[in-house]
Protein backbone atom coordinates (compact mmCIF):
# COMPACT_ATOMS: atom_id res chain seq x y z
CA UNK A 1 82.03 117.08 74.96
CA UNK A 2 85.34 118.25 76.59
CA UNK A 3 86.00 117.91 80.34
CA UNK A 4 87.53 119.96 82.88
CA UNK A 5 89.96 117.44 83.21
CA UNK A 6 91.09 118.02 79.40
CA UNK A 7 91.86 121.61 80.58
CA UNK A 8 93.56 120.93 83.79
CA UNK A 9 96.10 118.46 82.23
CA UNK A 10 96.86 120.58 79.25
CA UNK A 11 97.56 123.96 82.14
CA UNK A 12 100.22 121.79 83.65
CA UNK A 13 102.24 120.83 80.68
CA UNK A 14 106.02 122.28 80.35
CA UNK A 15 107.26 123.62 77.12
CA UNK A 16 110.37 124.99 75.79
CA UNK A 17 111.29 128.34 75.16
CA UNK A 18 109.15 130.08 77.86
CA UNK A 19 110.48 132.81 79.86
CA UNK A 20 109.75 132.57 83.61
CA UNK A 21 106.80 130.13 85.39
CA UNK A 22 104.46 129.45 82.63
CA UNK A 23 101.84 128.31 85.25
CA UNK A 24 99.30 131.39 86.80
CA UNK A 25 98.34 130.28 90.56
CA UNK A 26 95.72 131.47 92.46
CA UNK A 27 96.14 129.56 95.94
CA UNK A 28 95.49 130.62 99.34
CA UNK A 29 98.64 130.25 101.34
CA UNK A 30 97.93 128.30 104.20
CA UNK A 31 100.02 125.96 106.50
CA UNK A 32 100.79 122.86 106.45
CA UNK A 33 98.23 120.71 108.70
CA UNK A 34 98.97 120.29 112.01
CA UNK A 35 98.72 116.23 113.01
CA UNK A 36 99.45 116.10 116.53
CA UNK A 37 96.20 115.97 117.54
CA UNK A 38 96.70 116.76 121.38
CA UNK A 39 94.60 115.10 123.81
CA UNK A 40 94.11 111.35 121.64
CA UNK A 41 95.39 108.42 122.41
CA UNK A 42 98.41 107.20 121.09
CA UNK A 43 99.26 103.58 120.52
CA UNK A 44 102.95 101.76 119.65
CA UNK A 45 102.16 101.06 115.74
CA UNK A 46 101.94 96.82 115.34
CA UNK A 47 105.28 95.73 113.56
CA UNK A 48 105.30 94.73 110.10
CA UNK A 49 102.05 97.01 109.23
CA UNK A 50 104.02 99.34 107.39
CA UNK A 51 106.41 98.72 104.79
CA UNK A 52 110.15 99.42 106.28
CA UNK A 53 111.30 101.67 103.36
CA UNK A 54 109.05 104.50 102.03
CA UNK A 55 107.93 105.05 98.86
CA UNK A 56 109.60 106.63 96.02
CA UNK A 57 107.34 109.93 95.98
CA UNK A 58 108.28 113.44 94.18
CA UNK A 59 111.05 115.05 95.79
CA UNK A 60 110.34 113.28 99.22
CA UNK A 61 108.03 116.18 99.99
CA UNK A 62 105.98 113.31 101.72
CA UNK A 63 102.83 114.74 100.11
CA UNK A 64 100.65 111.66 101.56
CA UNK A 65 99.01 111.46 105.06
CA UNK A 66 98.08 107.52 105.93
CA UNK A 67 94.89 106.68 107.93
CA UNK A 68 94.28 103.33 108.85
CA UNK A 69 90.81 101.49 110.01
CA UNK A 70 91.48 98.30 112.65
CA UNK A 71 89.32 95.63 113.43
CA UNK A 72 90.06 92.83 115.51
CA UNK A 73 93.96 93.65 114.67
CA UNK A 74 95.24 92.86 118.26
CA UNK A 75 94.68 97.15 119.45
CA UNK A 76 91.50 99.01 120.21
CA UNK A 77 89.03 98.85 116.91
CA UNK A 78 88.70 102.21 115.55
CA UNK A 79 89.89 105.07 113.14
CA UNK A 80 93.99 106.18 113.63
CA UNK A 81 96.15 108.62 112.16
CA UNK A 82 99.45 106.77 111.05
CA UNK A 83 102.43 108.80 112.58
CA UNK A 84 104.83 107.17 111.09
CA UNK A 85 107.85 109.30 111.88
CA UNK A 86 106.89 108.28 115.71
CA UNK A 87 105.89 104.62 114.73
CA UNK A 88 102.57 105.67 116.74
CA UNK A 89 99.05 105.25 115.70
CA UNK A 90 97.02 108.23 117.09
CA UNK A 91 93.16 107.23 117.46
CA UNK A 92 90.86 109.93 115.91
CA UNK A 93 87.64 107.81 116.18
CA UNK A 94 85.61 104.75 117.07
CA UNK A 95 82.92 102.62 116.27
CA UNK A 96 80.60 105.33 114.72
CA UNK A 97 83.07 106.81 112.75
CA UNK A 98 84.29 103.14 111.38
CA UNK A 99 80.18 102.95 110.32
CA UNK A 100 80.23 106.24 108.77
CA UNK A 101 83.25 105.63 106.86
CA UNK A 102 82.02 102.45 105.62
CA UNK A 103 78.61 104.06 104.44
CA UNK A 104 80.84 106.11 102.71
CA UNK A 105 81.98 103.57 100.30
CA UNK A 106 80.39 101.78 97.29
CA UNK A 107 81.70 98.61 98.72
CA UNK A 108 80.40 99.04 102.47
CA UNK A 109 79.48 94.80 103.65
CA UNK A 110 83.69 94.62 102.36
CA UNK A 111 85.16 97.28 104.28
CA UNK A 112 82.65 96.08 107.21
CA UNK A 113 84.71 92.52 107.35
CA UNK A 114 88.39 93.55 106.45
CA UNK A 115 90.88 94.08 109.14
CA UNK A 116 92.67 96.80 108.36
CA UNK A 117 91.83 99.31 106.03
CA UNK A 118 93.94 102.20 104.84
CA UNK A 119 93.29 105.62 103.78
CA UNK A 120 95.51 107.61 101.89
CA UNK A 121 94.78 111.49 101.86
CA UNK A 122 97.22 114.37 100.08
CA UNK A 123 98.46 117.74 101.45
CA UNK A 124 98.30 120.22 98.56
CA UNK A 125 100.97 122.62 100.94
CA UNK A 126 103.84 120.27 100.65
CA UNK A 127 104.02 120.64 97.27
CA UNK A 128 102.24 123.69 95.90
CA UNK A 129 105.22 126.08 96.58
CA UNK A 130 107.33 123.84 94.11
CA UNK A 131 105.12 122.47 91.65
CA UNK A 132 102.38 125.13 91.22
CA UNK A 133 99.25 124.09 89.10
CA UNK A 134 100.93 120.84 88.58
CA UNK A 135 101.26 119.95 92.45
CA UNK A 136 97.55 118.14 92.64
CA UNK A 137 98.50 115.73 89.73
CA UNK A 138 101.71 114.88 91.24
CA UNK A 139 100.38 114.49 94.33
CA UNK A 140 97.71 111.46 92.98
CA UNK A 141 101.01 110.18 91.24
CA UNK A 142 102.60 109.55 94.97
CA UNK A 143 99.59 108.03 96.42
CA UNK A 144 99.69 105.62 93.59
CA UNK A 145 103.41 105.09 94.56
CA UNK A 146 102.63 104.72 98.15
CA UNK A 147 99.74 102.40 97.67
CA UNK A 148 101.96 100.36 95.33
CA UNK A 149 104.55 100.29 98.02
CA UNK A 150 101.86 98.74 100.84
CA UNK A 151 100.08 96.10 98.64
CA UNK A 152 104.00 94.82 97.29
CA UNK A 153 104.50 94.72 101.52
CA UNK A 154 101.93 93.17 102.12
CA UNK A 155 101.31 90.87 99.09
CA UNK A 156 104.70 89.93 99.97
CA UNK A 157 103.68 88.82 103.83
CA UNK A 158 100.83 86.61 101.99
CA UNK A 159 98.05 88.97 102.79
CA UNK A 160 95.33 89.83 99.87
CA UNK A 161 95.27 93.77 99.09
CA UNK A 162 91.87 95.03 97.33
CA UNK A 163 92.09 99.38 95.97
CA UNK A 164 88.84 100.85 96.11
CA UNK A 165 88.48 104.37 94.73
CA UNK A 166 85.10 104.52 94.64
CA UNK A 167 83.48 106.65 98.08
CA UNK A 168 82.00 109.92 98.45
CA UNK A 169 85.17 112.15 99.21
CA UNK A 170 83.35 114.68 101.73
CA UNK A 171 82.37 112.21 104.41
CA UNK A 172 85.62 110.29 104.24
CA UNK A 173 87.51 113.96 105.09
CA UNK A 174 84.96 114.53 108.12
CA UNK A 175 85.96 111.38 109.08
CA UNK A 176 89.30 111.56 109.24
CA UNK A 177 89.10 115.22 110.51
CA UNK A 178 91.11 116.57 107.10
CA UNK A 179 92.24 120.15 107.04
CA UNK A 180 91.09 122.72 104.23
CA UNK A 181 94.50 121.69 102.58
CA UNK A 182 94.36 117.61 102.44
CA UNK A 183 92.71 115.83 99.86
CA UNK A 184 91.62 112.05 100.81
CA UNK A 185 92.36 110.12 97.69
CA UNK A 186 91.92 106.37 97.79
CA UNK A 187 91.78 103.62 100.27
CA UNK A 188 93.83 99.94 100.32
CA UNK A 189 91.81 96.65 101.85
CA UNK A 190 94.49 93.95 103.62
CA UNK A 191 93.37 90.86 104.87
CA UNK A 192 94.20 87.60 105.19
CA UNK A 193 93.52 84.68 102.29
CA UNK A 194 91.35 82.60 104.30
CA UNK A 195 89.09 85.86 104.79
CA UNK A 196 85.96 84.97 103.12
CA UNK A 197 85.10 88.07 101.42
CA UNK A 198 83.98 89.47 98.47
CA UNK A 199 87.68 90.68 97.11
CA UNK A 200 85.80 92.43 93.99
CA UNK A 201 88.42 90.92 91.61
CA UNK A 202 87.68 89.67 88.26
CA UNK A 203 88.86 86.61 86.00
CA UNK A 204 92.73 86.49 87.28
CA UNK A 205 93.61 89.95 85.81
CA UNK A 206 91.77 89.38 82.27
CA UNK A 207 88.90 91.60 83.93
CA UNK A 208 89.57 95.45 85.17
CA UNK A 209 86.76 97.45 86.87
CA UNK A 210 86.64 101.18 88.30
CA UNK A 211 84.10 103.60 89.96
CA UNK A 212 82.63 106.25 87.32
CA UNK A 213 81.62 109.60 88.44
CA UNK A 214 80.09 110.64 84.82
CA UNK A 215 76.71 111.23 85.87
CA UNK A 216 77.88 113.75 88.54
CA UNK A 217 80.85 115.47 86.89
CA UNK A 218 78.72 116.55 83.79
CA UNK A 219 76.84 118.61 85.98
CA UNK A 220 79.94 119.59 87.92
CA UNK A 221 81.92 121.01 84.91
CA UNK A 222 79.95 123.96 84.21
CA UNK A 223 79.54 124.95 87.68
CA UNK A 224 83.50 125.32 87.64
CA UNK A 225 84.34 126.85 85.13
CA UNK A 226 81.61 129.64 86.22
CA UNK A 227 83.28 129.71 89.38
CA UNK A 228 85.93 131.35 89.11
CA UNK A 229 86.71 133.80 91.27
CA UNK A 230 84.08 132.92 93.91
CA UNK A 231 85.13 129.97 94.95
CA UNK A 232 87.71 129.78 97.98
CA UNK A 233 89.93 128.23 96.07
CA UNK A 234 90.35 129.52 93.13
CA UNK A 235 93.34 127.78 91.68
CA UNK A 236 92.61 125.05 89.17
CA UNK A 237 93.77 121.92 90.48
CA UNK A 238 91.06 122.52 93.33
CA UNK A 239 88.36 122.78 90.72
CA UNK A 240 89.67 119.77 89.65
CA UNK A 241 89.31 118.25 92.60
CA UNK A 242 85.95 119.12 92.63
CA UNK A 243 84.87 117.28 88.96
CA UNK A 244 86.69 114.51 90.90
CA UNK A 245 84.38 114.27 94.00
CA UNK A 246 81.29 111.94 94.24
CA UNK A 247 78.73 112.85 96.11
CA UNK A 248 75.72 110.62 95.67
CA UNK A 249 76.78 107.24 95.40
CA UNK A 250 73.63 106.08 93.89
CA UNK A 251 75.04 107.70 91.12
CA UNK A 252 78.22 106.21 91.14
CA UNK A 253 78.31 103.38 88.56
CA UNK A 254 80.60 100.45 88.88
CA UNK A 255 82.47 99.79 85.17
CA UNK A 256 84.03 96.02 84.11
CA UNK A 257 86.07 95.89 81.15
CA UNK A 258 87.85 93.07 79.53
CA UNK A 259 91.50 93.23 78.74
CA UNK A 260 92.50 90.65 76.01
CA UNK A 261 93.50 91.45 72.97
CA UNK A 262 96.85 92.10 70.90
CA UNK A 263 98.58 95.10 69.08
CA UNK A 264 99.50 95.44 66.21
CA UNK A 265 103.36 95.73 65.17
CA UNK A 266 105.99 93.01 65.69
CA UNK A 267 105.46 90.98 68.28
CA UNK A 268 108.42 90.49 71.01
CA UNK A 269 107.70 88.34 73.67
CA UNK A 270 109.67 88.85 76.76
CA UNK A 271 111.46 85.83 79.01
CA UNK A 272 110.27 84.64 81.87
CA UNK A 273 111.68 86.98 85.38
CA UNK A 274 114.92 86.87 86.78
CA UNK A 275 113.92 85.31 90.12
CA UNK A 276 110.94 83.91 92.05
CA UNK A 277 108.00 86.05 93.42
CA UNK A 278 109.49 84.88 96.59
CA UNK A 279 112.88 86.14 95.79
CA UNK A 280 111.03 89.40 94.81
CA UNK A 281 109.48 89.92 98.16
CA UNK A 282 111.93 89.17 100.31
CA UNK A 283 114.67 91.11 98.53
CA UNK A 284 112.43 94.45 98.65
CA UNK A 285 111.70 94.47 101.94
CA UNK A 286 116.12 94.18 102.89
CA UNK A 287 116.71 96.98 100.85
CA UNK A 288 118.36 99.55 102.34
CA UNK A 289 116.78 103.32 102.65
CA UNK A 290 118.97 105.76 100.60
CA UNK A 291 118.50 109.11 99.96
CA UNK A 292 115.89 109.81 96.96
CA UNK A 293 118.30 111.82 94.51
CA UNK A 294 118.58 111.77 90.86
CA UNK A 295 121.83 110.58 89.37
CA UNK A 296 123.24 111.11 85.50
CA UNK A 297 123.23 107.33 83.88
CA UNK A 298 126.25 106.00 82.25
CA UNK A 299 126.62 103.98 79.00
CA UNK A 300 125.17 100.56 79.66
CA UNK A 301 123.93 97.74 77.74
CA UNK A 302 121.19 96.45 79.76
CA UNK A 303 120.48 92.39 79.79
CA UNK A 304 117.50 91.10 78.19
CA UNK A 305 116.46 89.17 81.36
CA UNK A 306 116.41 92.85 83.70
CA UNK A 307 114.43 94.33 81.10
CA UNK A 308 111.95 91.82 80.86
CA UNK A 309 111.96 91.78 84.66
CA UNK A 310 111.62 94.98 85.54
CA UNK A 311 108.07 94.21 82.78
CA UNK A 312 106.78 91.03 84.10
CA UNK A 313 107.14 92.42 87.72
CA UNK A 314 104.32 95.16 87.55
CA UNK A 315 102.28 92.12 88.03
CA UNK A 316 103.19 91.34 90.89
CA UNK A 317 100.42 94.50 92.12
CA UNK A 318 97.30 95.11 90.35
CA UNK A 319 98.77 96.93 86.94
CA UNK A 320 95.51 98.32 86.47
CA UNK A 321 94.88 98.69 89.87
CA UNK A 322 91.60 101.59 89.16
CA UNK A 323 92.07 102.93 85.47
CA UNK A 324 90.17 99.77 84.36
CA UNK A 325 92.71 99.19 81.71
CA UNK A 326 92.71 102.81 80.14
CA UNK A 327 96.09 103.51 80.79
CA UNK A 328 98.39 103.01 78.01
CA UNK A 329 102.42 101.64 78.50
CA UNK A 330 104.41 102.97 75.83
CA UNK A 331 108.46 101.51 76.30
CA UNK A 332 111.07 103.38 74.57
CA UNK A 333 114.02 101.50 73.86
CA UNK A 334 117.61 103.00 73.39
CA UNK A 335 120.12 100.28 74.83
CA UNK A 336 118.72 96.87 75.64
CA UNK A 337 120.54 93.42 74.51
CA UNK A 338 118.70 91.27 71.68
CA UNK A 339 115.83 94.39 71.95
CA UNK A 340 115.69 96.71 68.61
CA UNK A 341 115.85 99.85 69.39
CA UNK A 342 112.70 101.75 69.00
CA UNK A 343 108.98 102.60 70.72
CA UNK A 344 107.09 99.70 72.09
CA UNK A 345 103.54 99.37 73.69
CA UNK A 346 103.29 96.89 76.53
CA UNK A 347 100.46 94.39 76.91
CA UNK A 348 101.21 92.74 80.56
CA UNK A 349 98.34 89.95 79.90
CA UNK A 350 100.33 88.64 76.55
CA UNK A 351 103.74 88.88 78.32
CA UNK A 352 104.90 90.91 75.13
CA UNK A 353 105.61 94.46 73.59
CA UNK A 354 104.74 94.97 70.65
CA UNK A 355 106.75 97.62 68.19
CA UNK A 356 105.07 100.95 66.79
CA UNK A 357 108.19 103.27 65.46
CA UNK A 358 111.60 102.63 64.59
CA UNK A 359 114.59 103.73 66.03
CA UNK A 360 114.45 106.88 68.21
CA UNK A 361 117.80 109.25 69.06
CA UNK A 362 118.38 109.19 72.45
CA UNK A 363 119.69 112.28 72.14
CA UNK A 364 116.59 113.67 70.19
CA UNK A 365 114.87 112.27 73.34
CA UNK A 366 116.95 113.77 76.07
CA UNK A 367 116.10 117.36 74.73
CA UNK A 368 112.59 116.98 75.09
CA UNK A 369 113.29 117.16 78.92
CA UNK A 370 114.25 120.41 80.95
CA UNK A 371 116.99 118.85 82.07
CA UNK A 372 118.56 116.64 79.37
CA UNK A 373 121.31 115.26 81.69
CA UNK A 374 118.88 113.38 83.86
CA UNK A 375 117.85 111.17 81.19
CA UNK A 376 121.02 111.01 78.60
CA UNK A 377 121.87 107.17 78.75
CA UNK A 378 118.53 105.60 79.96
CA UNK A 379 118.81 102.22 78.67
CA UNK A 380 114.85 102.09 78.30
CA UNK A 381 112.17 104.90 79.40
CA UNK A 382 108.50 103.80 80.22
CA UNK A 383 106.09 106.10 78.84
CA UNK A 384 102.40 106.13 80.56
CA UNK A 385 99.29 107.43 78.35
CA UNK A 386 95.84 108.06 78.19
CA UNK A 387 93.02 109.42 76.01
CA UNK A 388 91.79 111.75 78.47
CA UNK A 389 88.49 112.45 76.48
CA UNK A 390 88.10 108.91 76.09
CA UNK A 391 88.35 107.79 79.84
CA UNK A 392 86.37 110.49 81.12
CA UNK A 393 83.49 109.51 79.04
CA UNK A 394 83.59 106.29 80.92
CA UNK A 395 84.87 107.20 84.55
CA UNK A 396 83.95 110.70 84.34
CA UNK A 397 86.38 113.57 85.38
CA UNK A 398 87.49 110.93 88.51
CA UNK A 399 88.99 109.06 85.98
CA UNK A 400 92.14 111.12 85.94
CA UNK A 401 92.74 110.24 89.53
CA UNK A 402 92.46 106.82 88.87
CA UNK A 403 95.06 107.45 86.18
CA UNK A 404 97.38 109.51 87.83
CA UNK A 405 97.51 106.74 91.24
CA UNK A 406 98.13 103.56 88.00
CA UNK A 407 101.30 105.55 86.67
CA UNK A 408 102.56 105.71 90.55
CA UNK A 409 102.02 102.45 91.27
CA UNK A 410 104.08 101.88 87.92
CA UNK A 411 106.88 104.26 89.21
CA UNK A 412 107.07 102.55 92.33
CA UNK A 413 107.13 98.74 90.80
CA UNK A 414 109.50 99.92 88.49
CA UNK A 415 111.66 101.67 90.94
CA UNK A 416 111.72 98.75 93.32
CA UNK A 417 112.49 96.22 90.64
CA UNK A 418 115.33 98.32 89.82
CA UNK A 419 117.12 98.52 92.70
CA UNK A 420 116.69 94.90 93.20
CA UNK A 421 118.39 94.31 89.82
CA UNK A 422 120.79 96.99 90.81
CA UNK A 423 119.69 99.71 88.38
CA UNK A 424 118.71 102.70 89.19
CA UNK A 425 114.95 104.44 87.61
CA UNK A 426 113.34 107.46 88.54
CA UNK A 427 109.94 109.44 87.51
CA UNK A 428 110.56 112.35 84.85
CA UNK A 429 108.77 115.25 85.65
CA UNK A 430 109.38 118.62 83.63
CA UNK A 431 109.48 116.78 79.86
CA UNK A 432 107.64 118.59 77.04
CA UNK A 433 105.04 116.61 75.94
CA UNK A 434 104.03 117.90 72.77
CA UNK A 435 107.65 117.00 71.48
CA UNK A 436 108.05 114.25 73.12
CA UNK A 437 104.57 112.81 71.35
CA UNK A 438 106.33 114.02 68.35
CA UNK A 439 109.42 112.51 68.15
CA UNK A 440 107.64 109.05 69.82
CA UNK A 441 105.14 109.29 67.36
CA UNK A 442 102.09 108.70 70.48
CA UNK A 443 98.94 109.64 68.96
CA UNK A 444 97.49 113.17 69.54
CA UNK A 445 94.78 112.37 71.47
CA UNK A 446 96.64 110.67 73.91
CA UNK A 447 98.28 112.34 77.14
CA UNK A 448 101.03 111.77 78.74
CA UNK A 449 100.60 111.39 82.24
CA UNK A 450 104.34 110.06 83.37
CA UNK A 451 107.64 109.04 82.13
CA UNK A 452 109.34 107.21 83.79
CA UNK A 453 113.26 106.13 82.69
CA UNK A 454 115.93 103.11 83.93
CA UNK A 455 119.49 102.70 83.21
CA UNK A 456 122.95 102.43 85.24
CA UNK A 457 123.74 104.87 88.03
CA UNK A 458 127.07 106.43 86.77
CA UNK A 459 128.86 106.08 90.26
């Protein structure tokens, strides 16, 4: 059968040779949420809770509102609204919210013993005026990048981070008190190691699990595409939404898959990193905040050891942090030293890529972008797929949120590493994809959900 979330996806796709916005919307236009919240308590935000330089998120619309749940954290236990322009925490609830929250989840005895819990919900109105249809996909694509940027932080600081994705989405926005406009989207477990708790993880990586939604969305689909009209929100990416939702999680169904084998195509196993994990960490976290702007890239022959890097350091997160595996890493390579040139897929558990077409023109690849100027001289693009059809038999129609947050944690790993290596990267956003598919030679029934490209700032 063929999901909503086959539809969405293919409504938000760019193509050449249209005249004007090739995207209908149908969205209320309503502020942006007011967080103040006069009359709560405000607290001074603990130091070292949130990462010192934000994450690398679409435009820096700052599309992502961060909750956070505190027990036993040195402040009042309870339920706060992260303001982190103010470096306050603004409490929005207490103990019987905390319980209600955690009822809310499919993991409830974890949440119960972690210390600090955090909640990451979307504003649609941030984004909606520039992105249209296409502003709810990119929106999961920043939590993923925001996420990404907390568990590095905190990974980093020697804590354990745990995502869970699987928790029924109305109760968590009564909860946190969510306007009409916010989405919540996933939450992010910290503790310390010598927390005994369950952390959910499976054999060191080999394993990846997610939360599946099928047995609600295939009731949900027809009941949105008949809506139409009469729902509130008519524009699709709110349907969407909706297919995404769980309600009843006795329904929700908790899926393991094993990760293990090869591809085929030559084989090209990549050298170890460039530095420690250590090195990593403590390298991120000094790196100064710069304005998030996309520069042309000049001719540059990159070094074997920063590609392989910039690879072997998505690890250093949980790659498949609640895709289960499903998502696919394509790397394209134009310029890298010792590396034919030509389309790679990635497989992080053999430490290799493995090729699947010759030689592509970079020039060939540049014009399947709106702007080709952004991506002329990438030394090596990264090129995140899915079978949509595929995934949502498993996960249902939530697995394209799952997806969507994977390729932003990928964007944000990548655009760390980077900079560290003093490289510039940054998500592509308006490419066509049916020519890019074309001239990669990606299957048809895969999507692309991201691109994302690295190379040397031309300064």
């Amino acid at each position: 059968m063929r999901f909503y979330t086959e539809s969405y996806h293919e409504s938000t796709q760019y193509a050449p040779r249209l005249s004007g916005d090739p995207l209908s919307l149908h969205w209320e236009n309503e502020p942006i949420p007011d967080k103040r919240y006069p009359g709560c308590e405000r607290i001074a935000m603990p130091r070292h809770m949130l990462p010192p330089l934000p994450a690398a998120t679409f435009d820096g619309l700052d599309s992502i509102n961060i909750y956070v749940v505190l027990r036993k954290y040195g402040v009042p236990d309870g339920v706060f609204y992260c303001d982190v322009a103010r470096h306050q925490l603004v409490r929005i609830g207490a103990g019987a919210e905390m319980e209600t929250l955690a009822n809310s989840f499919t993991d409830s005895e974890f949440i119960r013993n972690v210390p600090m819990l955090f909640l990451y919900a979307g504003s649609v109105s941030r984004t909606v005026w520039r992105l249209k249809e296409a502003a709810y996909r990119e929106i999961e694509k920043d939590a993923g990048a925001v996420i990404g940027n907390q568990m590095l932080f905190s990974n980093g600081r020697g804590f354990r981070t745990t995502v869970l994705g699987g928790f029924v989405d109305d109760s968590v926005a009564n909860v946190l008190k969510l306007a009409s406009t916010e989405i919540p989207l996933s939450a992010l477990a910290v503790y310390p190691d010598s927390l005994n708790v369950n952390a959910l993880s499976l054999d060191e990586g080999a394993g990846r699990f997610s939360y599946s939604n099928r047995n609600e969305s295939l009731e949900k689909v027809y009941a949105v595409e008949s809506a139409g009209a009469g729902n509130r929100y008519a524009s699709r990416f709110m349907l969407q939404n909706r297919c995404e939702c769980i309600d009843d999680l006795s329904r929700c169904i908790r899926v393991c898959r094993l990760q293990a084998q090869s591809l085929p195509g030559d084989e090209f196993p990549l050298t170890p990193a460039k530095f420690t994990n250590d090195y990593y960490y403590r390298e991120a976290e000094l790196l100064p905040q710069k304005p998030l702007r996309i520069t042309p890239f000049k001719p540059y022959n990159l070094d074997l050891d920063d590609f392989s890097s910039i690879l072997r350091w998505l690890e250093l997160g949980q790659i498949d942090m609640f895709g289960a595996g499903l998502l696919k890493i394509w790397v394209v390579v134009f310029n890298v030293m010792f590396v034919y040139p030509g389309v790679y897929r990635y497989v992080p558990i053999q430490k290799s890529i493995y090729m699947q077409s010759s030689q592509v023109s970079d020039k060939k690849f540049a014009r399947c972008h709106s702007a080709p100027e952004q991506v002329q001289n990438a030394t090596f693009a990264i090129i995140l797929t899915a079978d949509l059809n595929e995934c949502c038999n498993i996960l249902g129609d939530r697995a394209y949120r799952y997806l969507n947050m994977n390729a932003g944690y990928i964007a944000e790993s990548v655009h760390v590493s980077s900079r560290i290596l003093n490289k510039v990267s940054h998500a592509e956003h308006f490419y066509f994809e049916k020519e890019l598919k074309t001239l990669c030679n990606i299957p048809e029934s895969e999507s692309i959900l991201s691109e994302i490209v690295v190379g040397r700032e031309d300064s």
